[in-house]
C-alpha atoms as a PDB file:
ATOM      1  CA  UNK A   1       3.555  -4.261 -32.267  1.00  0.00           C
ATOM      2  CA  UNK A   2       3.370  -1.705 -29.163  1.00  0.00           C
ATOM      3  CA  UNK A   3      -0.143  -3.132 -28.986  1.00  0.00           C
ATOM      4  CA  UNK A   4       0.175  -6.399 -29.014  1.00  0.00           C
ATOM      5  CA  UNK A   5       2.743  -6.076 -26.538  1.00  0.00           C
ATOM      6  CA  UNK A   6       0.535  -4.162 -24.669  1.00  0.00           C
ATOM      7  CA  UNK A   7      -2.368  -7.080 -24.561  1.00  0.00           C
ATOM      8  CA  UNK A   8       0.567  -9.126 -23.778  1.00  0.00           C
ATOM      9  CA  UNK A   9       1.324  -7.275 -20.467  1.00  0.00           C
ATOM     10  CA  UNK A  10      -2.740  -7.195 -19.550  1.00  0.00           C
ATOM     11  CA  UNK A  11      -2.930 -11.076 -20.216  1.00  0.00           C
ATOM     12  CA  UNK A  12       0.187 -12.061 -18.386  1.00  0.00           C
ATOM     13  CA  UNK A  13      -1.248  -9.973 -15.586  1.00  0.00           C
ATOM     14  CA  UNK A  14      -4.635 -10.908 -15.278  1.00  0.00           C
ATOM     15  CA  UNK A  15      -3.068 -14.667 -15.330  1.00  0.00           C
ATOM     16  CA  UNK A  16      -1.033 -13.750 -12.113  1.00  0.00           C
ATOM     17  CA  UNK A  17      -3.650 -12.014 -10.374  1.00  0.00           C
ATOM     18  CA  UNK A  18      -6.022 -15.566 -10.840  1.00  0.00           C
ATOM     19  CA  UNK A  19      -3.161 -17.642  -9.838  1.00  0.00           C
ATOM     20  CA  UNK A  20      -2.242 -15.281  -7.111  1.00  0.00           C
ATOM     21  CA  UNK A  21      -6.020 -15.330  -5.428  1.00  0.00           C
ATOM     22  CA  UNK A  22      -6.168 -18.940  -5.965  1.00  0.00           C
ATOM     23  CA  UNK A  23      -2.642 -19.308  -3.955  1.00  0.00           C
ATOM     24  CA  UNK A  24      -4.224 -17.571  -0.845  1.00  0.00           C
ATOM     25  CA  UNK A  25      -6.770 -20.166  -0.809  1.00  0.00           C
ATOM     26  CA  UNK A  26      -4.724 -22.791  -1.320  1.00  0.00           C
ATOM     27  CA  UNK A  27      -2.477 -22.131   1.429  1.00  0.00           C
ATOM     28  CA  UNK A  28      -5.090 -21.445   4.086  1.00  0.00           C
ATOM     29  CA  UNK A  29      -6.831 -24.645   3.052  1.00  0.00           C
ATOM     30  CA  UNK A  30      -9.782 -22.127   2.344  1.00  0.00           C
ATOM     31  CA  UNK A  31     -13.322 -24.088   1.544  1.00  0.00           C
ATOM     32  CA  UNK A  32     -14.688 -24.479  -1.531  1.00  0.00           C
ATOM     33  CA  UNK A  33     -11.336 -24.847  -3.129  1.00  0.00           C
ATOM     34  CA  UNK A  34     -11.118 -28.237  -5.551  1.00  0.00           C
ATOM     35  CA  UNK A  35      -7.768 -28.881  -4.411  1.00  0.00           C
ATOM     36  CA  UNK A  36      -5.183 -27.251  -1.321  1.00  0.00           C
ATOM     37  CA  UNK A  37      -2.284 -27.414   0.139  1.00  0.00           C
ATOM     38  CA  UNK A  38      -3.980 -30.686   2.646  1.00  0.00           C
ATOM     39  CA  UNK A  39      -6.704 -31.576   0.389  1.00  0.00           C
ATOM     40  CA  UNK A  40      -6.846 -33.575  -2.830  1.00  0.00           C
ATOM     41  CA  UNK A  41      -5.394 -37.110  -4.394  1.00  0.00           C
ATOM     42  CA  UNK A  42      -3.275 -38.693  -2.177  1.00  0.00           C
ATOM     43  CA  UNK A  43      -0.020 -40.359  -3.267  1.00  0.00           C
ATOM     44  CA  UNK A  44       2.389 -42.921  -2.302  1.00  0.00           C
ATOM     45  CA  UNK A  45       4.760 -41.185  -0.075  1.00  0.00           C
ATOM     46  CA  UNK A  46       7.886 -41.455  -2.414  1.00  0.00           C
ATOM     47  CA  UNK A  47       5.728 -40.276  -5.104  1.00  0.00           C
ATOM     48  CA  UNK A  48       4.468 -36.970  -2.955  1.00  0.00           C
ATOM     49  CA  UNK A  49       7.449 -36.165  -1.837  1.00  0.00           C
ATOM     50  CA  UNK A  50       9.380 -36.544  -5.426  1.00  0.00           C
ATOM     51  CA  UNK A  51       6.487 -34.765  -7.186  1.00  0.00           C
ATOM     52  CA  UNK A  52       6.528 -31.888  -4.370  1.00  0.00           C
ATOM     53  CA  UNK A  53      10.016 -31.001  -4.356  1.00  0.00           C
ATOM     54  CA  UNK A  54      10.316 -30.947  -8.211  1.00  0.00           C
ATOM     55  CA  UNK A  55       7.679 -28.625  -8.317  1.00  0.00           C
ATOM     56  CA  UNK A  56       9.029 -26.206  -5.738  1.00  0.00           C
ATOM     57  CA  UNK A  57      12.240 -26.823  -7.165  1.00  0.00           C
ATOM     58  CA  UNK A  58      11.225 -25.646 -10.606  1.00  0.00           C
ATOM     59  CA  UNK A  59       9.301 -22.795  -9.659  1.00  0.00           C
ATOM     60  CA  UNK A  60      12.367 -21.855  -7.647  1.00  0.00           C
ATOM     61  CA  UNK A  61      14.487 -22.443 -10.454  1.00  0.00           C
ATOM     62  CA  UNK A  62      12.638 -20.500 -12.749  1.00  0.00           C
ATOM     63  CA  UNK A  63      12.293 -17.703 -10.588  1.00  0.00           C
ATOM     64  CA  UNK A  64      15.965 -17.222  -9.711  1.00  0.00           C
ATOM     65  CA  UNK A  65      17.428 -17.625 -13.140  1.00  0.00           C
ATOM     66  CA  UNK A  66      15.103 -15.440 -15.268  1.00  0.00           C
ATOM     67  CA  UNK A  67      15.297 -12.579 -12.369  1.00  0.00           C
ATOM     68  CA  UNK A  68      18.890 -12.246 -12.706  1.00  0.00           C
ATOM     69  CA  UNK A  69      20.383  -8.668 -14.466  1.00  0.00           C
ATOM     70  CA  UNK A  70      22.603 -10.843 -16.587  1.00  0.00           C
ATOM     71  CA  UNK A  71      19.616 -13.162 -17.823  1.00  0.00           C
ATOM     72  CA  UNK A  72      17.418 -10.206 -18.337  1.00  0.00           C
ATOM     73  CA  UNK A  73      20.221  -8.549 -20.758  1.00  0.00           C
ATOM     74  CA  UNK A  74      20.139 -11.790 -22.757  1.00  0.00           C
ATOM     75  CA  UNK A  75      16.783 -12.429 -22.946  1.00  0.00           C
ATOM     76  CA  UNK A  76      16.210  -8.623 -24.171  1.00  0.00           C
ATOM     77  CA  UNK A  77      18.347  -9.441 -27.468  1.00  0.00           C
ATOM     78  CA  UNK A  78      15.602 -12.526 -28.024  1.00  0.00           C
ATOM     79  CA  UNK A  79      12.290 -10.574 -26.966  1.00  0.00           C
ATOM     80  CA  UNK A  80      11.568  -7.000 -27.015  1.00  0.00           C
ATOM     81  CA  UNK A  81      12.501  -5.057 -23.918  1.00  0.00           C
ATOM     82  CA  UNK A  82       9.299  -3.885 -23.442  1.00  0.00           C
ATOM     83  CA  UNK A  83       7.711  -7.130 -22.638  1.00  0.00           C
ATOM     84  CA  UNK A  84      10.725  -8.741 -20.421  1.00  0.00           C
ATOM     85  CA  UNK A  85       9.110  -8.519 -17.197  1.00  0.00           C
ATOM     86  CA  UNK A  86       5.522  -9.239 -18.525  1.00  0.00           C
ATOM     87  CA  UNK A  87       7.424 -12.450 -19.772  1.00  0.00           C
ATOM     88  CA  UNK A  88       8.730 -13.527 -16.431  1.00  0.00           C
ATOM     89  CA  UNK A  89       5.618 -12.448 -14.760  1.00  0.00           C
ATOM     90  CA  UNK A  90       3.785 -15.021 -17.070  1.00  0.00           C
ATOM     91  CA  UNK A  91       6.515 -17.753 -16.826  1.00  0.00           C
ATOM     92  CA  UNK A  92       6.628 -17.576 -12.829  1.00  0.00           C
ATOM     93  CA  UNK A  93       2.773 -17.653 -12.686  1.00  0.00           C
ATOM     94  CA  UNK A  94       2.959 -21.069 -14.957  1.00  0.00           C
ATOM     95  CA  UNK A  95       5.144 -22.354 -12.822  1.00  0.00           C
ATOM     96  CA  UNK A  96       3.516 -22.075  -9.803  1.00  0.00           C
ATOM     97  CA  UNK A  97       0.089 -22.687 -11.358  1.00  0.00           C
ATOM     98  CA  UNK A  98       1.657 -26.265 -12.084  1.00  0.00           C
ATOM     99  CA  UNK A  99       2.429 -26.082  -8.169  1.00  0.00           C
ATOM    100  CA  UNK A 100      -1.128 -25.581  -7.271  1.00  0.00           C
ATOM    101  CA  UNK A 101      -2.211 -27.937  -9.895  1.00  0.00           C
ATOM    102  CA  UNK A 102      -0.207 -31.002  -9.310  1.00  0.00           C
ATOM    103  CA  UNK A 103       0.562 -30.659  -5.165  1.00  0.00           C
ATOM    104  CA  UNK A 104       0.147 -33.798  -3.597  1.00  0.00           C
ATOM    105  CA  UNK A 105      -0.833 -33.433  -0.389  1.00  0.00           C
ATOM    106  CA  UNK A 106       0.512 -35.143   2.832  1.00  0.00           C
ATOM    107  CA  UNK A 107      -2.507 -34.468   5.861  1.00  0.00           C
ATOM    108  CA  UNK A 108       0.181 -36.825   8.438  1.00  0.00           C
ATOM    109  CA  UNK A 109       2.071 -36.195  10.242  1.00  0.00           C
ATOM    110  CA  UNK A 110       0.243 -33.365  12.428  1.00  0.00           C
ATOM    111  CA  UNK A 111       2.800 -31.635  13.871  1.00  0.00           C
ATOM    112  CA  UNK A 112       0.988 -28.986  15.329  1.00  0.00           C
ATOM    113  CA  UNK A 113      -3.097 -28.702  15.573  1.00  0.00           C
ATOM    114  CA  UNK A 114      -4.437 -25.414  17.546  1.00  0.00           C
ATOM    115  CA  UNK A 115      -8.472 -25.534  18.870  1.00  0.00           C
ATOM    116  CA  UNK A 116      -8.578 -22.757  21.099  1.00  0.00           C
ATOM    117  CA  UNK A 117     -10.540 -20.140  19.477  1.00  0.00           C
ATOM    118  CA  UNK A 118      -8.359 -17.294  20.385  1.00  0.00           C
ATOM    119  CA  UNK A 119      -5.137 -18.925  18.994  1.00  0.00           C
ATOM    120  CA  UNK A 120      -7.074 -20.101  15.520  1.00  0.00           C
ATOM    121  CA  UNK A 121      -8.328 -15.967  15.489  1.00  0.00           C
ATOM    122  CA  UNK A 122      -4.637 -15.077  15.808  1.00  0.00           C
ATOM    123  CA  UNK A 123      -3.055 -17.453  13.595  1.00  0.00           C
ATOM    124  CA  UNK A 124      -5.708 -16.359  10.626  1.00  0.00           C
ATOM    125  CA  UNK A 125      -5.125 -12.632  11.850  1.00  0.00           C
ATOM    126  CA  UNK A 126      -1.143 -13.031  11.056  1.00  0.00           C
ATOM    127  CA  UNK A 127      -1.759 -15.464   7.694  1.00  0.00           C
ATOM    128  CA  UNK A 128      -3.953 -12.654   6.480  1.00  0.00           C
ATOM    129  CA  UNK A 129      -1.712  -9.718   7.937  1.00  0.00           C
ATOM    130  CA  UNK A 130       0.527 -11.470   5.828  1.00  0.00           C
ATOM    131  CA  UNK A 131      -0.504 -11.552   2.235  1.00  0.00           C
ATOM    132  CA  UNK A 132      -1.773  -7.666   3.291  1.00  0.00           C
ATOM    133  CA  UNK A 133       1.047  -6.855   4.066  1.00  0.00           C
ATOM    134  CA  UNK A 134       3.184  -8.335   0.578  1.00  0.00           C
ATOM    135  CA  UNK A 135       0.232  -6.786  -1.576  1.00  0.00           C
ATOM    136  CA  UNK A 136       0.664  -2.986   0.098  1.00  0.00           C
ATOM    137  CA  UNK A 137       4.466  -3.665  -0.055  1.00  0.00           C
ATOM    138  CA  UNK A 138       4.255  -3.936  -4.150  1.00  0.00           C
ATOM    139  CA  UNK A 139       2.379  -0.816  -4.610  1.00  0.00           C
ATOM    140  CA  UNK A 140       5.125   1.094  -2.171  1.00  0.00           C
ATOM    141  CA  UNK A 141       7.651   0.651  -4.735  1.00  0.00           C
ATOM    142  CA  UNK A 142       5.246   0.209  -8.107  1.00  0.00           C
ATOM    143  CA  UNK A 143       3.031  -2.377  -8.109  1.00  0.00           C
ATOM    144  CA  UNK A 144       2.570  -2.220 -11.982  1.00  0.00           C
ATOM    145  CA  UNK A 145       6.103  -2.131 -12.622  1.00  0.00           C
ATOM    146  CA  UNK A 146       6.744  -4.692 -10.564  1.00  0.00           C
ATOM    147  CA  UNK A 147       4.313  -6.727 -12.812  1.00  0.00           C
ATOM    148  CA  UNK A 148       5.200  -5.696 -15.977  1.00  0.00           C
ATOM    149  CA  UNK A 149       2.417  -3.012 -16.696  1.00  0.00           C
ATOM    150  CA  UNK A 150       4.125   0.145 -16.857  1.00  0.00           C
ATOM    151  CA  UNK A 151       6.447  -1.437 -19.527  1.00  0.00           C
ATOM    152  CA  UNK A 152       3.965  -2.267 -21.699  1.00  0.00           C
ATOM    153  CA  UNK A 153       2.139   0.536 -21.056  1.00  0.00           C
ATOM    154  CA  UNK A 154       5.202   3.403 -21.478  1.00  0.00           C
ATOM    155  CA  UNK A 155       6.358   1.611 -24.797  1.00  0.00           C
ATOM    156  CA  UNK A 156       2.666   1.923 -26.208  1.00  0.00           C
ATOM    157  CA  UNK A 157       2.907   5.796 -25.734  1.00  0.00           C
ATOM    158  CA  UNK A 158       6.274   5.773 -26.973  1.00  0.00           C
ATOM    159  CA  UNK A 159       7.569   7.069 -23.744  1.00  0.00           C
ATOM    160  CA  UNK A 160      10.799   5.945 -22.494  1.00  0.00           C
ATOM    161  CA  UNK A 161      10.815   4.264 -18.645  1.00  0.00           C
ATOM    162  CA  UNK A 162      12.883   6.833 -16.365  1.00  0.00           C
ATOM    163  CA  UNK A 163      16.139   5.098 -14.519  1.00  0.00           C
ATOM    164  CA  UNK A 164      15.858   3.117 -11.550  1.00  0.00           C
ATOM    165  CA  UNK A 165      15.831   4.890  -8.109  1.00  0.00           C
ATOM    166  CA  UNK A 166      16.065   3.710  -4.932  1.00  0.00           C
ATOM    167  CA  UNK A 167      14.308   4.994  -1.617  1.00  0.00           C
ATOM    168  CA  UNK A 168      12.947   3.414   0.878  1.00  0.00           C
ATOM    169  CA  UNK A 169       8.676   3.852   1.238  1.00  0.00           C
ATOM    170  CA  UNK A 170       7.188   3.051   4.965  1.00  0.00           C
ATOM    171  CA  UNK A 171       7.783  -0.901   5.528  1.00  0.00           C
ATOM    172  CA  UNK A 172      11.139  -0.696   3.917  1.00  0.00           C
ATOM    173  CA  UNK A 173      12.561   2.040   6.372  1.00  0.00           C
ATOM    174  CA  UNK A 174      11.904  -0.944   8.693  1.00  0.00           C
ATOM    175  CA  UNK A 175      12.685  -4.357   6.734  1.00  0.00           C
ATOM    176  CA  UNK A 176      14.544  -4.633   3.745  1.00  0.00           C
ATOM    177  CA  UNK A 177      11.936  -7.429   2.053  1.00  0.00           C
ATOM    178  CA  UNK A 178       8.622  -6.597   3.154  1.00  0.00           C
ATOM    179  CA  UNK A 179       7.444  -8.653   0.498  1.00  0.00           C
ATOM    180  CA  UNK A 180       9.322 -11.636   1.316  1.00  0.00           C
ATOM    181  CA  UNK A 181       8.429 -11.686   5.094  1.00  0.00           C
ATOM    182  CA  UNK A 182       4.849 -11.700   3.895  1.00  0.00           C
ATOM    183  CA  UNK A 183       4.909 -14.764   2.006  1.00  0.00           C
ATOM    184  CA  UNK A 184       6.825 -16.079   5.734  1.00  0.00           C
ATOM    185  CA  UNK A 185       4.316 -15.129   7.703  1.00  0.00           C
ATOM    186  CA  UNK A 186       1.508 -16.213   5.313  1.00  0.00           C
ATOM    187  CA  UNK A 187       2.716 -20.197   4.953  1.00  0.00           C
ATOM    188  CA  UNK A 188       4.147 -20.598   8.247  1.00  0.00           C
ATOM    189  CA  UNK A 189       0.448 -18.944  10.276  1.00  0.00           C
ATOM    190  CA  UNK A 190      -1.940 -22.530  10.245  1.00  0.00           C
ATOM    191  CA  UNK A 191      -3.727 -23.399  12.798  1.00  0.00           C
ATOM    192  CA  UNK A 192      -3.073 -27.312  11.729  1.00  0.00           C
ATOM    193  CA  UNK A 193       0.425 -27.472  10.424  1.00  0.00           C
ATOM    194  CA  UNK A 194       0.533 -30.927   8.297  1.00  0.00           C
ATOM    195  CA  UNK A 195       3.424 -32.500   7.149  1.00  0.00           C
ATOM    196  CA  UNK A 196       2.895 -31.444   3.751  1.00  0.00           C
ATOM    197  CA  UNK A 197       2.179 -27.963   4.861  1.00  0.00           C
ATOM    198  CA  UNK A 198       5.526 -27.774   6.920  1.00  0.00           C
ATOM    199  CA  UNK A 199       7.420 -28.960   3.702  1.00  0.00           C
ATOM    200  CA  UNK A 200       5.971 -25.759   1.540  1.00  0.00           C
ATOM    201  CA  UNK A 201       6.093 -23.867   4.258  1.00  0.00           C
ATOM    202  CA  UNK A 202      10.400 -24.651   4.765  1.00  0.00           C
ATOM    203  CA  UNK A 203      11.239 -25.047   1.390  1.00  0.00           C
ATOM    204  CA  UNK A 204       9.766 -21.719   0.564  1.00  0.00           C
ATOM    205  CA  UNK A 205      11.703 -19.999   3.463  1.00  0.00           C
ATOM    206  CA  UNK A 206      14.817 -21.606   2.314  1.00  0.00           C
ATOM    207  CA  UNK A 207      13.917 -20.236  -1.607  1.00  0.00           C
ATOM    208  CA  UNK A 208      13.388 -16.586   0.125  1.00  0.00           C
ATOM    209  CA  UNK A 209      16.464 -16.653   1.779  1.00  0.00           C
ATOM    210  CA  UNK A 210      18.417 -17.423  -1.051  1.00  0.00           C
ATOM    211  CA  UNK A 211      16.371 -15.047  -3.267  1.00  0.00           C
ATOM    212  CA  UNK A 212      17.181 -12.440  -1.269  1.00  0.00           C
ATOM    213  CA  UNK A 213      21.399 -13.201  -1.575  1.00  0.00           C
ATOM    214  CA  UNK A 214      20.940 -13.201  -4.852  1.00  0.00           C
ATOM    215  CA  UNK A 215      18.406 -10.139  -4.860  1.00  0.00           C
ATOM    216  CA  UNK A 216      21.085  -8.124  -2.815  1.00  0.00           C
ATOM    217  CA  UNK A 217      24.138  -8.936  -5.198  1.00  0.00           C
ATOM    218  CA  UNK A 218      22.032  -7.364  -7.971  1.00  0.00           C
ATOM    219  CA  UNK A 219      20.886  -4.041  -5.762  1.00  0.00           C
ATOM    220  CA  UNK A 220      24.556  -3.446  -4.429  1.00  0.00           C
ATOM    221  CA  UNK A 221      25.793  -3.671  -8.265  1.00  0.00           C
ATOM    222  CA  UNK A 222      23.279  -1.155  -9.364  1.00  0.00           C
ATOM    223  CA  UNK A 223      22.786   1.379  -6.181  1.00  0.00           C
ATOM    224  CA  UNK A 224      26.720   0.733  -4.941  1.00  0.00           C
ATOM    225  CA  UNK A 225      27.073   2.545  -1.154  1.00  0.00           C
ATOM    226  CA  UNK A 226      23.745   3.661  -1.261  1.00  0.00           C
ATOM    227  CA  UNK A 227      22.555  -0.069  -0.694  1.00  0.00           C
ATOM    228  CA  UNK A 228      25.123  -1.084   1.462  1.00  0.00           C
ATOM    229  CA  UNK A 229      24.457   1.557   3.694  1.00  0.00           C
ATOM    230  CA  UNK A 230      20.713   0.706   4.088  1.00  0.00           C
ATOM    231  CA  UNK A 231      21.703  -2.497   4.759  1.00  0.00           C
ATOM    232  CA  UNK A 232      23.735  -1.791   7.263  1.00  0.00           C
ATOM    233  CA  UNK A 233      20.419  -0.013   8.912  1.00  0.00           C
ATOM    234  CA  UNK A 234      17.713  -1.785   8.203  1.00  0.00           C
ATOM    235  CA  UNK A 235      17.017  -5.803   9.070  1.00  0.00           C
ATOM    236  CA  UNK A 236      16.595  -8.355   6.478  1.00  0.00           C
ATOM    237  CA  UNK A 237      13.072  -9.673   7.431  1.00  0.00           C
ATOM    238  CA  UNK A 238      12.620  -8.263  11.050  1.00  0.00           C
ATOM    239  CA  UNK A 239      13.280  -4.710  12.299  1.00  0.00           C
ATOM    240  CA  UNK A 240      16.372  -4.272  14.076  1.00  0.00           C
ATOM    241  CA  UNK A 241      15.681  -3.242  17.981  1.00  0.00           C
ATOM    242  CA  UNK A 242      17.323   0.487  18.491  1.00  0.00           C
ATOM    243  CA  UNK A 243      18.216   1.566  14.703  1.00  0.00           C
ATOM    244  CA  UNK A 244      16.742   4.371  13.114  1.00  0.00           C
ATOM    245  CA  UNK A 245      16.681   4.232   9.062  1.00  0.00           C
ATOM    246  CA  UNK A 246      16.791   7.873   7.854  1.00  0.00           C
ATOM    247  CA  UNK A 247      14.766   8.670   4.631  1.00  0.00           C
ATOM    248  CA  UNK A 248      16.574   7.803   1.812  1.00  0.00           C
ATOM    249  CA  UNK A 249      17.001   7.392  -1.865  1.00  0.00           C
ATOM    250  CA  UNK A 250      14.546   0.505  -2.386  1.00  0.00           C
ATOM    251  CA  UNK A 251      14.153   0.169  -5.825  1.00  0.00           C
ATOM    252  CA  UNK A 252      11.000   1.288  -7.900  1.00  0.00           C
END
């Protein structure tokens, strides 16, 4: 069983890391692509705009129910523990593998369309700065935890995972959510920014920003002062001008 749960946890991962490439194309309308965020089938507007906002509705759906503590201690009485993450790694990536699948996209409006060389070099500089940034920010607090590896991983050597603790690595003595203002700075840095773009681009925010209420419920129940301390300190998405985090016991 440890083994299969083991392939499990590789296959779930491998699936993310696909749909995770294929995501950084499809936002920066990257070439070669058969379908992006402004390219492929066009739709009736009632029909693009219903289609788009169940998907990002689903996917945010998804996301925020199966990441919750009290879901997770369900869910581990129908599936082994072991494999709970690699789970919800695999059912996110569906999710927004359906996203990238079925997208309709809507090229008009143009609300904003940059030429100048220098400010198409900067706007790829901070859409790439971006995902960087989110893909460092994983491994500072355990990439392979965070996707469901070490799981499998520990319960194939029949080692037990050690508790949760929290400290804060590099970007997170300076923003609480590294992660999250990647993915900002990622969809909102186009040098054309389409109707359809903008709606990704501000329904996603809006999904971050209540992921992260939800997110912080869950940290102050299990870290207690220790949280609410840090967050006293440290700025949600941007650094806060003329505060100093000290080094300290974010989650791992």
């Amino acid at each position: 069983m440890a083994i299969l749960n083991a392939v499990y946890g590789v296959v779930a991962y491998l699936f993310f890391l696909a749909t995770f490439l294929y995501a950084i194309g499809f936002v920066g309308n990257l070439p070669l692509l058969p379908r992006t965020i402004d390219s492929g089938t066009a739709a009736p507007l009632v029909e693009t705009l219903a289609v788009n906002l169940a998907l990002l509705g689903l996917f945010a759906m998804q996301h925020s129910v199966m990441a919750r503590r009290g879901f997770k201690r369900w869910w581990t009485r129908v599936i082994p523990e072991a494999v709970e993450r690699s789970t919800f790694v695999l059912a996110a990536t569906a999710a927004l593998a359906l996203l990238l699948w079925q997208w309709r996209p809507m090229a008009e409006p143009v609300l904003w369309s940059v030429s100048d060389p220098v400010g198409r070099f900067a706007l790829a500089a901070v859409f790439w700065l971006g995902w960087g940034g989110l893909l460092v920010s994983t491994f500072l607090i355990n990439h392979f935890e965070l996707f469901g590896l070490r799981q499998v991983w520990a319960n194939l050597r029949g080692q037990p995972l050690p508790a949760p603790v929290f400290h804060t690595p590099l970007f997170y003595r300076h923003v609480r959510h590294p992660i999250y203002l990647g993915f900002v700075l990622a969809f909102w840095a186009t040098p054309q920014m389409t109707a359809g773009h903008l709606l990704f681009a501000a329904a996603s925010t809006g999904y971050i920003l209540i992921g992260i209420w939800f997110e912080e419920r869950d940290l102050i129940a299990q870290f207690g002062q220790r949280y609410l301390a840090y967050r006293q300190q440290v700025g949600m998405l941007l650094p806060r001008i003329g505060t100093r985090h000290r080094k300290g016991p974010a989650q791992s």
